[in-house]
N, C-alpha and C. Protein backbone atom coordinates (compact mmCIF):
# COMPACT_ATOMS: atom_id res chain seq x y z
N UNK A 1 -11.83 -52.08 -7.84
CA UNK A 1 -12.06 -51.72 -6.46
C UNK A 1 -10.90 -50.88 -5.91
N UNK A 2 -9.73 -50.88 -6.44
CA UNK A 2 -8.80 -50.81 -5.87
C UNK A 2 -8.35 -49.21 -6.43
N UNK A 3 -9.17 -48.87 -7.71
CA UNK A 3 -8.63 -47.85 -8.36
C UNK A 3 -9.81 -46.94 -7.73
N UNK A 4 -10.97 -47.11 -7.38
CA UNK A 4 -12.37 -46.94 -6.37
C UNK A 4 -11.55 -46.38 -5.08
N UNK A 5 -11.17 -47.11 -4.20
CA UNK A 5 -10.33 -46.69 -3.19
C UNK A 5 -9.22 -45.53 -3.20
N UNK A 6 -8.71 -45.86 -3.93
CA UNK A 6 -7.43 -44.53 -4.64
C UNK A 6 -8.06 -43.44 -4.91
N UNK A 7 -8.78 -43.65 -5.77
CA UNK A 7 -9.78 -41.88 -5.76
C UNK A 7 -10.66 -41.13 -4.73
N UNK A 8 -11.05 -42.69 -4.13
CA UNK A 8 -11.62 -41.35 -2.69
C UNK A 8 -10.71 -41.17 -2.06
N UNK A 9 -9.81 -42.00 -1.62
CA UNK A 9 -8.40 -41.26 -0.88
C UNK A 9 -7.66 -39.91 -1.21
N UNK A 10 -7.73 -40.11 -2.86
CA UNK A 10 -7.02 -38.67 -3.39
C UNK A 10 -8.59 -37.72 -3.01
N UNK A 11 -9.28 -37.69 -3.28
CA UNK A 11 -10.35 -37.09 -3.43
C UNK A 11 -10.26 -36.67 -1.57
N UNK A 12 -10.13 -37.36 -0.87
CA UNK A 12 -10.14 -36.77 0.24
C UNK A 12 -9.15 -35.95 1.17
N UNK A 13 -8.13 -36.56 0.33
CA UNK A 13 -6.42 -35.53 0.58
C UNK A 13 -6.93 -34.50 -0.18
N UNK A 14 -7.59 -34.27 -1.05
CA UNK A 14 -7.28 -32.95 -2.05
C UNK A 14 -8.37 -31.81 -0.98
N UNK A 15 -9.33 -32.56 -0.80
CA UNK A 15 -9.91 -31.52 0.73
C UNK A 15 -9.77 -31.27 1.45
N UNK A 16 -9.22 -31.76 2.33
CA UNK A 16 -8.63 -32.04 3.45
C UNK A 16 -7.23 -30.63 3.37
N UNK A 17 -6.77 -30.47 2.46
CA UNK A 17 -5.41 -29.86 1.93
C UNK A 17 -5.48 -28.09 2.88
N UNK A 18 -6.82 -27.71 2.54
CA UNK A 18 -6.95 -26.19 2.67
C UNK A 18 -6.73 -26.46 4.14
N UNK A 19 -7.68 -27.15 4.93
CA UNK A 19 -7.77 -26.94 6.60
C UNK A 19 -6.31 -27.28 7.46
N UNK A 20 -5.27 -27.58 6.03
CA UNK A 20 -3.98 -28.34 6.80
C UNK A 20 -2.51 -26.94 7.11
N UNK A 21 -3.44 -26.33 5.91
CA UNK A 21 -2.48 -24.71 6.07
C UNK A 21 -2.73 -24.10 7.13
N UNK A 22 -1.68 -23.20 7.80
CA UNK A 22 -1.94 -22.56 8.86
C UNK A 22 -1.44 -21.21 8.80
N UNK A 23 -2.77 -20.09 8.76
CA UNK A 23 -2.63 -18.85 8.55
C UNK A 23 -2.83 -18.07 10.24
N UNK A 24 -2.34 -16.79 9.52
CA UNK A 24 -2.46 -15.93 10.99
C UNK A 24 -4.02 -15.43 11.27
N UNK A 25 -4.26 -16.02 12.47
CA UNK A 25 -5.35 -15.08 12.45
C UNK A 25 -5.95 -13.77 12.39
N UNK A 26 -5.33 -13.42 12.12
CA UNK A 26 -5.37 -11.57 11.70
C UNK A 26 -5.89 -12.11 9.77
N UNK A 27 -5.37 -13.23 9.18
CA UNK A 27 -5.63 -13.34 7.93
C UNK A 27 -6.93 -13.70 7.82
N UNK A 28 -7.67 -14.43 8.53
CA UNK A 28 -9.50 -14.62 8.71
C UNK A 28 -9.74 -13.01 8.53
N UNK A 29 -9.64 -12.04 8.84
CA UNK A 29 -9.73 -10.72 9.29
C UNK A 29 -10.39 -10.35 7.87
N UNK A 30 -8.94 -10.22 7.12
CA UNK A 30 -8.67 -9.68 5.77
C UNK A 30 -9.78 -10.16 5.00
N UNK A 31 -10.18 -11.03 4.86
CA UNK A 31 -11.03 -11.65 3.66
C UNK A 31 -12.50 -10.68 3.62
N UNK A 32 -12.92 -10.12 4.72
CA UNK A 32 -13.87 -9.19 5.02
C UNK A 32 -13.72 -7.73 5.03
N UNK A 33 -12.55 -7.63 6.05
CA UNK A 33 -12.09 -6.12 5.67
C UNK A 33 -10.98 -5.87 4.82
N UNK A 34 -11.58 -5.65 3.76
CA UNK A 34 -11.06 -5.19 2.16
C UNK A 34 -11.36 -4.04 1.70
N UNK A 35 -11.98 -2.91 2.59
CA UNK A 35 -12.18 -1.71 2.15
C UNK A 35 -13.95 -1.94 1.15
N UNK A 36 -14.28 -2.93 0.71
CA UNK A 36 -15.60 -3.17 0.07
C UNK A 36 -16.58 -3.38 1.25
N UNK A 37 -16.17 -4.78 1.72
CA UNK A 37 -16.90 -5.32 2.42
C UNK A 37 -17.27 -4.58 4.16
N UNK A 38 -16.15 -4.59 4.27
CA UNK A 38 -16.06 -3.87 6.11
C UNK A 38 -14.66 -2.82 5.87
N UNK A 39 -14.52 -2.10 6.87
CA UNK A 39 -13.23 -1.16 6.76
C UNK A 39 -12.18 -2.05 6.56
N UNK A 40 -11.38 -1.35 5.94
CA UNK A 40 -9.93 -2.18 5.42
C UNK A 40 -8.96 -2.11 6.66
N UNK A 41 -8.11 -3.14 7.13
CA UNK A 41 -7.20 -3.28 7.56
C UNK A 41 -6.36 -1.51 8.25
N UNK A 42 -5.69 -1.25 6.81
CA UNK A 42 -5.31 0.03 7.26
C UNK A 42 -6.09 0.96 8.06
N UNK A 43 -7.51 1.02 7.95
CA UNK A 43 -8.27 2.25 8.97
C UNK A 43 -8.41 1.24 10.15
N UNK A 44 -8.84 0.21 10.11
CA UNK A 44 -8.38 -0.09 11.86
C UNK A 44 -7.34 0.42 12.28
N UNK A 45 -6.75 -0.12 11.60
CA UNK A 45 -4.84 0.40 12.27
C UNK A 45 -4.93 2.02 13.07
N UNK A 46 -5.62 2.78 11.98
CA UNK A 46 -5.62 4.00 12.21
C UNK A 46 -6.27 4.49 13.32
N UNK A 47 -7.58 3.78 13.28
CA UNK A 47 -8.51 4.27 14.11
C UNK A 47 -8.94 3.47 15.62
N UNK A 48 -7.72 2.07 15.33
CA UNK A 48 -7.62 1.39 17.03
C UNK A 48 -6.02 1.65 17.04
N UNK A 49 -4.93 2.24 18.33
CA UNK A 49 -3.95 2.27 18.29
C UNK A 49 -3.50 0.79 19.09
N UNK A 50 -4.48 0.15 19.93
CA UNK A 50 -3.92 -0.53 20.68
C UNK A 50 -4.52 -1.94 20.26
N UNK A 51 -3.95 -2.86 20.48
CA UNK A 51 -4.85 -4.13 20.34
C UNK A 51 -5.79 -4.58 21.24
N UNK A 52 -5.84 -4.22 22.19
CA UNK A 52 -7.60 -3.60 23.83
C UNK A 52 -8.61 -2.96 22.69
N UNK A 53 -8.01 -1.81 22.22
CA UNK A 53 -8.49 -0.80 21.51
C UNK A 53 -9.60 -1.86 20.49
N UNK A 54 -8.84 -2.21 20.31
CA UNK A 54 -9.13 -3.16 18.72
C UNK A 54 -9.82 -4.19 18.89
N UNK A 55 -9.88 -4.93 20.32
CA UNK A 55 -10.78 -5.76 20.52
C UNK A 55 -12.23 -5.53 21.30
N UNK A 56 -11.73 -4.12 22.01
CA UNK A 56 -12.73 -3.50 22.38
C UNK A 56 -13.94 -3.12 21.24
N UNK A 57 -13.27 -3.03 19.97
CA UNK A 57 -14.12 -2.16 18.87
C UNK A 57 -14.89 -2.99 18.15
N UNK A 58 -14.14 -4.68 17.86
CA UNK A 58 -14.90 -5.08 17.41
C UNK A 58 -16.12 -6.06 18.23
N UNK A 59 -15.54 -5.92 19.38
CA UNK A 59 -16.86 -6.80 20.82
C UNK A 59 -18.12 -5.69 20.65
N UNK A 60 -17.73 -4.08 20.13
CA UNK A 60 -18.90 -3.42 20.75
C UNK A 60 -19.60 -3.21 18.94
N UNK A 61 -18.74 -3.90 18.12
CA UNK A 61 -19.95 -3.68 16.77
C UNK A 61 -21.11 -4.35 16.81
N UNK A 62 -21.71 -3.81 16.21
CA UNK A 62 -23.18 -4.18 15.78
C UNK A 62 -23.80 -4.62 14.84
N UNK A 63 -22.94 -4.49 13.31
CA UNK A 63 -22.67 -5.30 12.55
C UNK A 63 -22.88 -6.87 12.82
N UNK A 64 -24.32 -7.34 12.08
CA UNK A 64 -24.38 -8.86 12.30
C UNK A 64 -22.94 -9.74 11.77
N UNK A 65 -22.23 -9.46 11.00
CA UNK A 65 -21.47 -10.24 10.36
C UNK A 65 -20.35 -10.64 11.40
N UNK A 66 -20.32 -9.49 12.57
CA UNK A 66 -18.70 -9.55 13.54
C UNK A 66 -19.49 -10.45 14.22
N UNK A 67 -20.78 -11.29 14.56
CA UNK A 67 -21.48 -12.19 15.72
C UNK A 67 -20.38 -13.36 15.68
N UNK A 68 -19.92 -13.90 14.43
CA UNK A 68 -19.19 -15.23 14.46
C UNK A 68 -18.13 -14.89 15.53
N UNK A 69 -17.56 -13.89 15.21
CA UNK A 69 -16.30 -13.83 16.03
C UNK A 69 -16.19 -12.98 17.10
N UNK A 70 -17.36 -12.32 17.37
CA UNK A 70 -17.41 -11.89 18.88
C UNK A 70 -16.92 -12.67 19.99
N UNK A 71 -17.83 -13.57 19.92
CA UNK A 71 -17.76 -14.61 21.09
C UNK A 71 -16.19 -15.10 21.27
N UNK A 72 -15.72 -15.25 20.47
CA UNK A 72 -13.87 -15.90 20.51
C UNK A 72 -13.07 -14.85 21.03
N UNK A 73 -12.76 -14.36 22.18
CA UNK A 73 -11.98 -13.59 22.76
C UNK A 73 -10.78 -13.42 22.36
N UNK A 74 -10.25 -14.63 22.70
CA UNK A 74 -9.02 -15.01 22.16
C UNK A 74 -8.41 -14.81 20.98
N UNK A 75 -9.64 -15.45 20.14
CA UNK A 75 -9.17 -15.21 18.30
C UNK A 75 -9.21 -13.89 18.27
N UNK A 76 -10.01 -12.91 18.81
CA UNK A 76 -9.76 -11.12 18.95
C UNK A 76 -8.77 -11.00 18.71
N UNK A 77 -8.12 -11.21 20.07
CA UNK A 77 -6.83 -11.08 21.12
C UNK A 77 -5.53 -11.24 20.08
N UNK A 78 -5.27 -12.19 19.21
CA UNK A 78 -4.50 -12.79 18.52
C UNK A 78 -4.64 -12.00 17.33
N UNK A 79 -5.54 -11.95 16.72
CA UNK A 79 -5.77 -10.99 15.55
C UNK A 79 -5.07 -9.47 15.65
N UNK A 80 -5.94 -8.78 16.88
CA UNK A 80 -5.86 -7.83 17.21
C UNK A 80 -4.18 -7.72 17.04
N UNK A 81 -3.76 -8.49 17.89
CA UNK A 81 -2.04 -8.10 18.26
C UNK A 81 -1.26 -8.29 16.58
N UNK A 82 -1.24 -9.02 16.27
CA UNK A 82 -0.71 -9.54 14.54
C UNK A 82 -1.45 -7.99 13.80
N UNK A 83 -2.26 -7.50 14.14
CA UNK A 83 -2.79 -6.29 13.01
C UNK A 83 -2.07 -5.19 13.69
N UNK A 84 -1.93 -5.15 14.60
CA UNK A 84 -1.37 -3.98 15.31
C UNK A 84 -0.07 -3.41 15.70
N UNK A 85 0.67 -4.76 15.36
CA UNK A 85 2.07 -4.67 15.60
C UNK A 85 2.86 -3.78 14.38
């Protein structure tokens, strides 16, 4: 029972592990824009100078995939500034 208990415990620390790291939100960003998937990092840069710019651009895509993170202003806001600096 006891060795039963120990493994879901480890078993649940070992999941638990990813959601305990704390990345920038500009790094949610990256995993999509990779130059494959959506424009890469660098052509935002290029083509928003400001982080307004940048949140303006991605509130007005149309792209179903930007819907998750439309709505989060904030997470924009934060992204935006960390990509832009």
């Amino acid at each position: 029972m006891k060795k039963t208990l120990f493994a879901v415990a480890t078993l649940a620390l070992a999941a638990a592990m990813p959601s305990l790291s704390v990345a920038g939100e500009a790094d949610t960003c990256k995993g999509c824009h990779n130059g494959s998937v959506a424009p890469a990092v660098d052509a935002l840069k290029s083509k928003f100078k400001t982080a307004d710019a940048l949140v303006a651009g991605a509130k007005a895509s149309a792209n179903p995939m930007m819907k998750a993170v439309q709505g989060d202003e904030a997470k924009l806001k934060a992204a935006a500034a960390e990509l832009v600096k």
